[in-house]
C-alpha atoms as a PDB file:
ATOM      1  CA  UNK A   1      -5.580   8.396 -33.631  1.00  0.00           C
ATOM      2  CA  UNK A   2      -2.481   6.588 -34.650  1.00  0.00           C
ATOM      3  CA  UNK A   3      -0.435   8.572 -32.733  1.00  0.00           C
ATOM      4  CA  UNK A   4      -2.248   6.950 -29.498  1.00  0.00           C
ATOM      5  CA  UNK A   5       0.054   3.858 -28.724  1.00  0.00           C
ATOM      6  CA  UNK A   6      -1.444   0.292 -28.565  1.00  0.00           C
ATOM      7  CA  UNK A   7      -2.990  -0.883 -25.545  1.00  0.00           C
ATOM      8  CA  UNK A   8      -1.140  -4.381 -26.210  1.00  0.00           C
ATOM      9  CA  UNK A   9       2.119  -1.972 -25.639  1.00  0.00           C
ATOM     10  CA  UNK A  10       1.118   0.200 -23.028  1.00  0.00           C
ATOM     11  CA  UNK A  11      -0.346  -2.538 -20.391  1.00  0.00           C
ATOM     12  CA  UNK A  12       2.637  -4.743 -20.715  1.00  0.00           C
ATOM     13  CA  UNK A  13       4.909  -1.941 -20.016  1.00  0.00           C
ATOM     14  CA  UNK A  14       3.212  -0.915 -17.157  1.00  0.00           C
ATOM     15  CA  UNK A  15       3.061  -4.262 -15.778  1.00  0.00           C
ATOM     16  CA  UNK A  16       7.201  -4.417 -16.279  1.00  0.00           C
ATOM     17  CA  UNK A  17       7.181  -1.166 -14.362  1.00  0.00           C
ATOM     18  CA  UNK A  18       5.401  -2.104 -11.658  1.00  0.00           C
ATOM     19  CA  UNK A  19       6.725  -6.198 -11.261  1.00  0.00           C
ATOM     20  CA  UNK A  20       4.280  -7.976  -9.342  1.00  0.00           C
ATOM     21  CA  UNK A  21       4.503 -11.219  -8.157  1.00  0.00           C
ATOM     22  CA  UNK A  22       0.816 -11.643  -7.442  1.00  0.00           C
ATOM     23  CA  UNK A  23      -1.626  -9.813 -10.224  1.00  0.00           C
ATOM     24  CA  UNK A  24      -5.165 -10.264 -10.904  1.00  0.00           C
ATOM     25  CA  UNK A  25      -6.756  -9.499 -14.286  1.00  0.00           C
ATOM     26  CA  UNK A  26     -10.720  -8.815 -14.330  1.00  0.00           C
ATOM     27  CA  UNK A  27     -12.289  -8.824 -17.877  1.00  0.00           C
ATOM     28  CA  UNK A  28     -11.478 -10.590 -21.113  1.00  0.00           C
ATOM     29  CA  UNK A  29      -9.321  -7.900 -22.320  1.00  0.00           C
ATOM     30  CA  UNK A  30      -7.364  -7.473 -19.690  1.00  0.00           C
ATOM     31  CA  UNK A  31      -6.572 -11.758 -19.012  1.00  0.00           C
ATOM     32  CA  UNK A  32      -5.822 -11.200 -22.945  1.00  0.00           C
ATOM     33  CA  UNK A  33      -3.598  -8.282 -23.146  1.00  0.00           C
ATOM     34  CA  UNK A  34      -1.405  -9.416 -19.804  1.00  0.00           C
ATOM     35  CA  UNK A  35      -0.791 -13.072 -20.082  1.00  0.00           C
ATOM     36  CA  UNK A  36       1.932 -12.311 -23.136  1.00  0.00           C
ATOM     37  CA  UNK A  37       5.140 -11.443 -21.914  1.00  0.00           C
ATOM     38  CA  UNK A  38       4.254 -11.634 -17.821  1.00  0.00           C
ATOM     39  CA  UNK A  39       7.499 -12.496 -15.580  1.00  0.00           C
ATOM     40  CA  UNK A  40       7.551 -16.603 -14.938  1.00  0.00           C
ATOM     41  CA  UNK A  41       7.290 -15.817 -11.078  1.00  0.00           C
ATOM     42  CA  UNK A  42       4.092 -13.726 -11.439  1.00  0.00           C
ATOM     43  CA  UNK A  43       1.480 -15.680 -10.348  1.00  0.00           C
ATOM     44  CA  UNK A  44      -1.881 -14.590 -12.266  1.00  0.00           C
ATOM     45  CA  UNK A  45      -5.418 -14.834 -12.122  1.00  0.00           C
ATOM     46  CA  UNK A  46      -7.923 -14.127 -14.610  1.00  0.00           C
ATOM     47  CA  UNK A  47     -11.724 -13.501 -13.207  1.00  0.00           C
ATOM     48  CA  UNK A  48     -14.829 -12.591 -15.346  1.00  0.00           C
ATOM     49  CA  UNK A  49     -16.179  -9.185 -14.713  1.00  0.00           C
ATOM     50  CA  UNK A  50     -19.681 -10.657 -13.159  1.00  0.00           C
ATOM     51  CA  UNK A  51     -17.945 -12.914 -11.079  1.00  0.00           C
ATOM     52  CA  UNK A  52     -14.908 -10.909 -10.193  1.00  0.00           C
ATOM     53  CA  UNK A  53     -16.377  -9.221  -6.503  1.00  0.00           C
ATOM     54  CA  UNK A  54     -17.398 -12.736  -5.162  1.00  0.00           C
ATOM     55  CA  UNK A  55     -14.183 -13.832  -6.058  1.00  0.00           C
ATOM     56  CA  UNK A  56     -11.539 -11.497  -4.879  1.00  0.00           C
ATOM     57  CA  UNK A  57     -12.318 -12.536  -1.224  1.00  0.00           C
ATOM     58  CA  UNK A  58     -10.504 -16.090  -2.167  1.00  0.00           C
ATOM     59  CA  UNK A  59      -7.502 -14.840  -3.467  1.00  0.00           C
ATOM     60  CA  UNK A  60      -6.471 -11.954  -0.870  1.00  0.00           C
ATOM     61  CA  UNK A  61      -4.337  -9.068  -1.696  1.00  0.00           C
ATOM     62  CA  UNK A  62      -2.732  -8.811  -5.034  1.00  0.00           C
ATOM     63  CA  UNK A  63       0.194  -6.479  -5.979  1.00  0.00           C
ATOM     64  CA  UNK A  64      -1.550  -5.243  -9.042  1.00  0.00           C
ATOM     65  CA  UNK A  65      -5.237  -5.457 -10.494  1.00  0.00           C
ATOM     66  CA  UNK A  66      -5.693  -4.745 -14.458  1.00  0.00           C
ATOM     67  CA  UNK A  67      -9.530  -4.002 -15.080  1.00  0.00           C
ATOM     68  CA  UNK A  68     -10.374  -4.086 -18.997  1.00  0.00           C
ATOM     69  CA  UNK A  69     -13.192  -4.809 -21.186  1.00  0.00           C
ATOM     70  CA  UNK A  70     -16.562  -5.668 -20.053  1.00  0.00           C
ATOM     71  CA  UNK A  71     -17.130  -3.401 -17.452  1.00  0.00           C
ATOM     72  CA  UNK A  72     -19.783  -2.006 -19.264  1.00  0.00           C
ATOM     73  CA  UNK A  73     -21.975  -5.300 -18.816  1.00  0.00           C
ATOM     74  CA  UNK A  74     -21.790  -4.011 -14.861  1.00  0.00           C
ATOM     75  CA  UNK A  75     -24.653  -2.024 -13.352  1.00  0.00           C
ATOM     76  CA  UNK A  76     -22.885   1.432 -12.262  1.00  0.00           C
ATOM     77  CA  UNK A  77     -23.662  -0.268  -8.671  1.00  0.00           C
ATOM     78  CA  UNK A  78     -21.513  -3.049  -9.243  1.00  0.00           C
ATOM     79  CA  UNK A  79     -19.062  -1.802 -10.830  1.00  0.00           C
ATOM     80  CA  UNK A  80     -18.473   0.802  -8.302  1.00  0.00           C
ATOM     81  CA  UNK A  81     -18.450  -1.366  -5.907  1.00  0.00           C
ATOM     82  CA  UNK A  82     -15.649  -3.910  -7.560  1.00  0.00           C
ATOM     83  CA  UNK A  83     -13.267  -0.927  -8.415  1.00  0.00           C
ATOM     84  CA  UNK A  84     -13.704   0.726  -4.695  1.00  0.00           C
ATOM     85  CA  UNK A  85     -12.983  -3.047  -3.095  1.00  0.00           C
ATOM     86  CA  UNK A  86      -9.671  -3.544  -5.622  1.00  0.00           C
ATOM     87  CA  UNK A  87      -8.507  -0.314  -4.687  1.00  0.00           C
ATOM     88  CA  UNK A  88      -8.892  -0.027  -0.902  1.00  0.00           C
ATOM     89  CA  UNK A  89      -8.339  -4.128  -0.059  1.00  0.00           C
ATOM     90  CA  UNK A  90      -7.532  -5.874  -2.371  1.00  0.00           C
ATOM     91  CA  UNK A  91      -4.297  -4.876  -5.105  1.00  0.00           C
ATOM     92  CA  UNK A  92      -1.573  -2.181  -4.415  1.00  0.00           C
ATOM     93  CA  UNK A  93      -2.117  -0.614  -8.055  1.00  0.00           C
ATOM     94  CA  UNK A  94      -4.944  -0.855 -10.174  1.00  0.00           C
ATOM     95  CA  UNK A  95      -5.312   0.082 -13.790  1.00  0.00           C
ATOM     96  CA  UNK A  96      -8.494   0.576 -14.997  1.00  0.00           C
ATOM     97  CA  UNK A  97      -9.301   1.128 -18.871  1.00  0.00           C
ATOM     98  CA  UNK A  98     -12.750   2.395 -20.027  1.00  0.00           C
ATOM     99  CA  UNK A  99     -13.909   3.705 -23.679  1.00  0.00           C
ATOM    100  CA  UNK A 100     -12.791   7.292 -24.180  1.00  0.00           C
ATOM    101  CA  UNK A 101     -15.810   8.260 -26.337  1.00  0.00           C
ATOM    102  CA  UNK A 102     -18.341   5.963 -24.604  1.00  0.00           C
ATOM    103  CA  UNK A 103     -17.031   4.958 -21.399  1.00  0.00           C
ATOM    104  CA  UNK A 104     -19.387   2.621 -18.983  1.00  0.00           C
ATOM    105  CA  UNK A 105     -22.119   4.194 -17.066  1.00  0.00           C
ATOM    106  CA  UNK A 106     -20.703   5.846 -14.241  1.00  0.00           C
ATOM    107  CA  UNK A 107     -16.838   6.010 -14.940  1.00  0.00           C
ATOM    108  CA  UNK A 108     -16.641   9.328 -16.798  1.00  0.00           C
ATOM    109  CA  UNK A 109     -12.993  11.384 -16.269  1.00  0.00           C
ATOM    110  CA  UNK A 110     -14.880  13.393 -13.115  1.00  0.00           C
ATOM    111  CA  UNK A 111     -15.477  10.007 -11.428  1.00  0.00           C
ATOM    112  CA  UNK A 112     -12.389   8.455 -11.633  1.00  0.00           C
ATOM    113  CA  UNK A 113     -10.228  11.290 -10.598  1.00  0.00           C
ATOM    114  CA  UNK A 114     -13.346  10.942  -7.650  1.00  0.00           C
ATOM    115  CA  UNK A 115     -12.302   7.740  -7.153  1.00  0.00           C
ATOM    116  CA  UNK A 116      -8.886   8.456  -6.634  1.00  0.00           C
ATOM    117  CA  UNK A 117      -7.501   7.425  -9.672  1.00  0.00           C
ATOM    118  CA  UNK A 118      -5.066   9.600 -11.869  1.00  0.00           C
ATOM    119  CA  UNK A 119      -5.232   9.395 -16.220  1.00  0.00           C
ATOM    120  CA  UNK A 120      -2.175   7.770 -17.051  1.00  0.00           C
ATOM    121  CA  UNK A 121      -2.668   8.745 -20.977  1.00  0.00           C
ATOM    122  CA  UNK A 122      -4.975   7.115 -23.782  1.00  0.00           C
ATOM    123  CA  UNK A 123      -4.191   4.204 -26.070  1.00  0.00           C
ATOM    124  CA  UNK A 124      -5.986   2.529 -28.985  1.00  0.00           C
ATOM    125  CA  UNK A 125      -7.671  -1.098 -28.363  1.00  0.00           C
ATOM    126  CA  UNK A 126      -8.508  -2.532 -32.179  1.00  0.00           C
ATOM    127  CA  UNK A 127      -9.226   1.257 -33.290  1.00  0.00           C
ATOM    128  CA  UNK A 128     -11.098   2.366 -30.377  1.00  0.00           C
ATOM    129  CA  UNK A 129      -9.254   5.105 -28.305  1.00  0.00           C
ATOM    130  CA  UNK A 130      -9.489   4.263 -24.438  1.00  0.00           C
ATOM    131  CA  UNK A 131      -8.613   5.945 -20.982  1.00  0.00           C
ATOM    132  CA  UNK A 132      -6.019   4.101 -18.974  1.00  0.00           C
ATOM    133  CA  UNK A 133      -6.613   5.018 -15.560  1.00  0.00           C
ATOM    134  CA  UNK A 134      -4.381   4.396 -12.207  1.00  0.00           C
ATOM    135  CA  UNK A 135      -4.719   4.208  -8.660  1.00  0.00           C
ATOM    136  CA  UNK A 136      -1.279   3.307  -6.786  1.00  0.00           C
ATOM    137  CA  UNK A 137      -1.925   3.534  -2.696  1.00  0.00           C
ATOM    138  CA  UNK A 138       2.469   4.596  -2.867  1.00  0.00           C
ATOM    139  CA  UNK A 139       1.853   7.336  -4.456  1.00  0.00           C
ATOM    140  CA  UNK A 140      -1.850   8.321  -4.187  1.00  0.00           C
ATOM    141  CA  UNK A 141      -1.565  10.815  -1.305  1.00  0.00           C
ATOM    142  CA  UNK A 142       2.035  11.747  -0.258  1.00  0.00           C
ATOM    143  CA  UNK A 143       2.314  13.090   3.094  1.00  0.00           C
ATOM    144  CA  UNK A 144       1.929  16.832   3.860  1.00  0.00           C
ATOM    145  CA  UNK A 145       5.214  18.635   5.121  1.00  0.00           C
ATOM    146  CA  UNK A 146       3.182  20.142   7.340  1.00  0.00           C
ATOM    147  CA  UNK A 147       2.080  16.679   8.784  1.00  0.00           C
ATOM    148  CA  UNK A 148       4.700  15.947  11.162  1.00  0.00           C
ATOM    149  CA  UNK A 149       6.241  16.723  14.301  1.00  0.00           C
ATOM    150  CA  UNK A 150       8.378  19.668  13.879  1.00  0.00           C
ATOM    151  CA  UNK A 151       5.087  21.377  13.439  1.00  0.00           C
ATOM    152  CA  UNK A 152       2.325  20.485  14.891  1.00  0.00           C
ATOM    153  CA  UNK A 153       3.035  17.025  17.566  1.00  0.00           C
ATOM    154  CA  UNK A 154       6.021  18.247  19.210  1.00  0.00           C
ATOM    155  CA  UNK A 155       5.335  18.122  22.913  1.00  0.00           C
ATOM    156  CA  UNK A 156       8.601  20.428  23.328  1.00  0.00           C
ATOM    157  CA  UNK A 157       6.838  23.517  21.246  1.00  0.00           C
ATOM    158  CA  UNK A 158       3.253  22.610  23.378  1.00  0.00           C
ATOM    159  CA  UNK A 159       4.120  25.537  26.402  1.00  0.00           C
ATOM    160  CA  UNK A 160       6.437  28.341  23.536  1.00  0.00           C
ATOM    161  CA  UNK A 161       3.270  28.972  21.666  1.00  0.00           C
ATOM    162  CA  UNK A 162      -0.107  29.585  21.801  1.00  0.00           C
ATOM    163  CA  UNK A 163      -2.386  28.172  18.400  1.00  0.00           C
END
């Protein structure tokens, strides 16, 4: 286990990677782990877990959204519900930690990568190893070569061949 890096490393660091000027962090861990070290023109807000769905509405679309700790306090409703609304309105990238050996009901490795979110490695939080999971809508689903014109759309290839 002590080969795992710290999650007070890792989230930083992906933060500095990803330089948002507008970032939300949902959970006590996560309000915790980011405030240290965030750029002066980041502009961030820290919600509670419960309150977190409600909430997003007011603040519109954020460049990043950090989920951590307390996400197990969620029904697997609700939860489900606030990760699905960060990732397809409301934040560009979201990072999501859960519990490797006991994560929340419902967010097990199969439904995350179901959700659309990749494993970006584990880390330790206060000797508990964790999952840090992401979901970037740049890089989520690149598109197809096969998805373009020269194929497929070109009006000038619609009378040389027949599909």
């Amino acid at each position: 286990m002590s080969e795992l890096p710290a999650l007070e490393q890792k989230l930083p660091a992906l933060v500095d990677q990803c330089a948002p000027r507008r970032l939300v962090a949902i959970g006590p861990l996560a309000a915790r782990l980011v405030e240290r070290g965030l750029p002066v023109d980041t502009k961030l807000h820290t919600l509670p877990t419960r309150e977190a769905v409600a909430a997003l509405g007011d603040l519109g679309h954020q460049d990043m959204a950090i989920v951590a700790g307390d996400l197990e306090r969620l029904s697997p409703k609700a939860s489900a519900q606030l990760i699905a609304r960060l990732r397809d309105i409301y934040a560009a990238w979201v990072i999501v930690v859960v519990d490797r050996d006991e994560p929340p009901a419902g967010w097990t490795r199969r439904e995350m990568i179901g959700f659309g979110f990749s494993l970006l490695g584990d880390a330790v939080q206060e000797s508990t190893p964790v999952h840090v999971y992401e979901f970037d809508v740049g890089t989520y689903k690149p598109t197809p070569d096969w998805l373009n014109s020269r194929y497929w759309a070109n009006p000038e290839l619609w009378d040389k061949y027949r599909w």
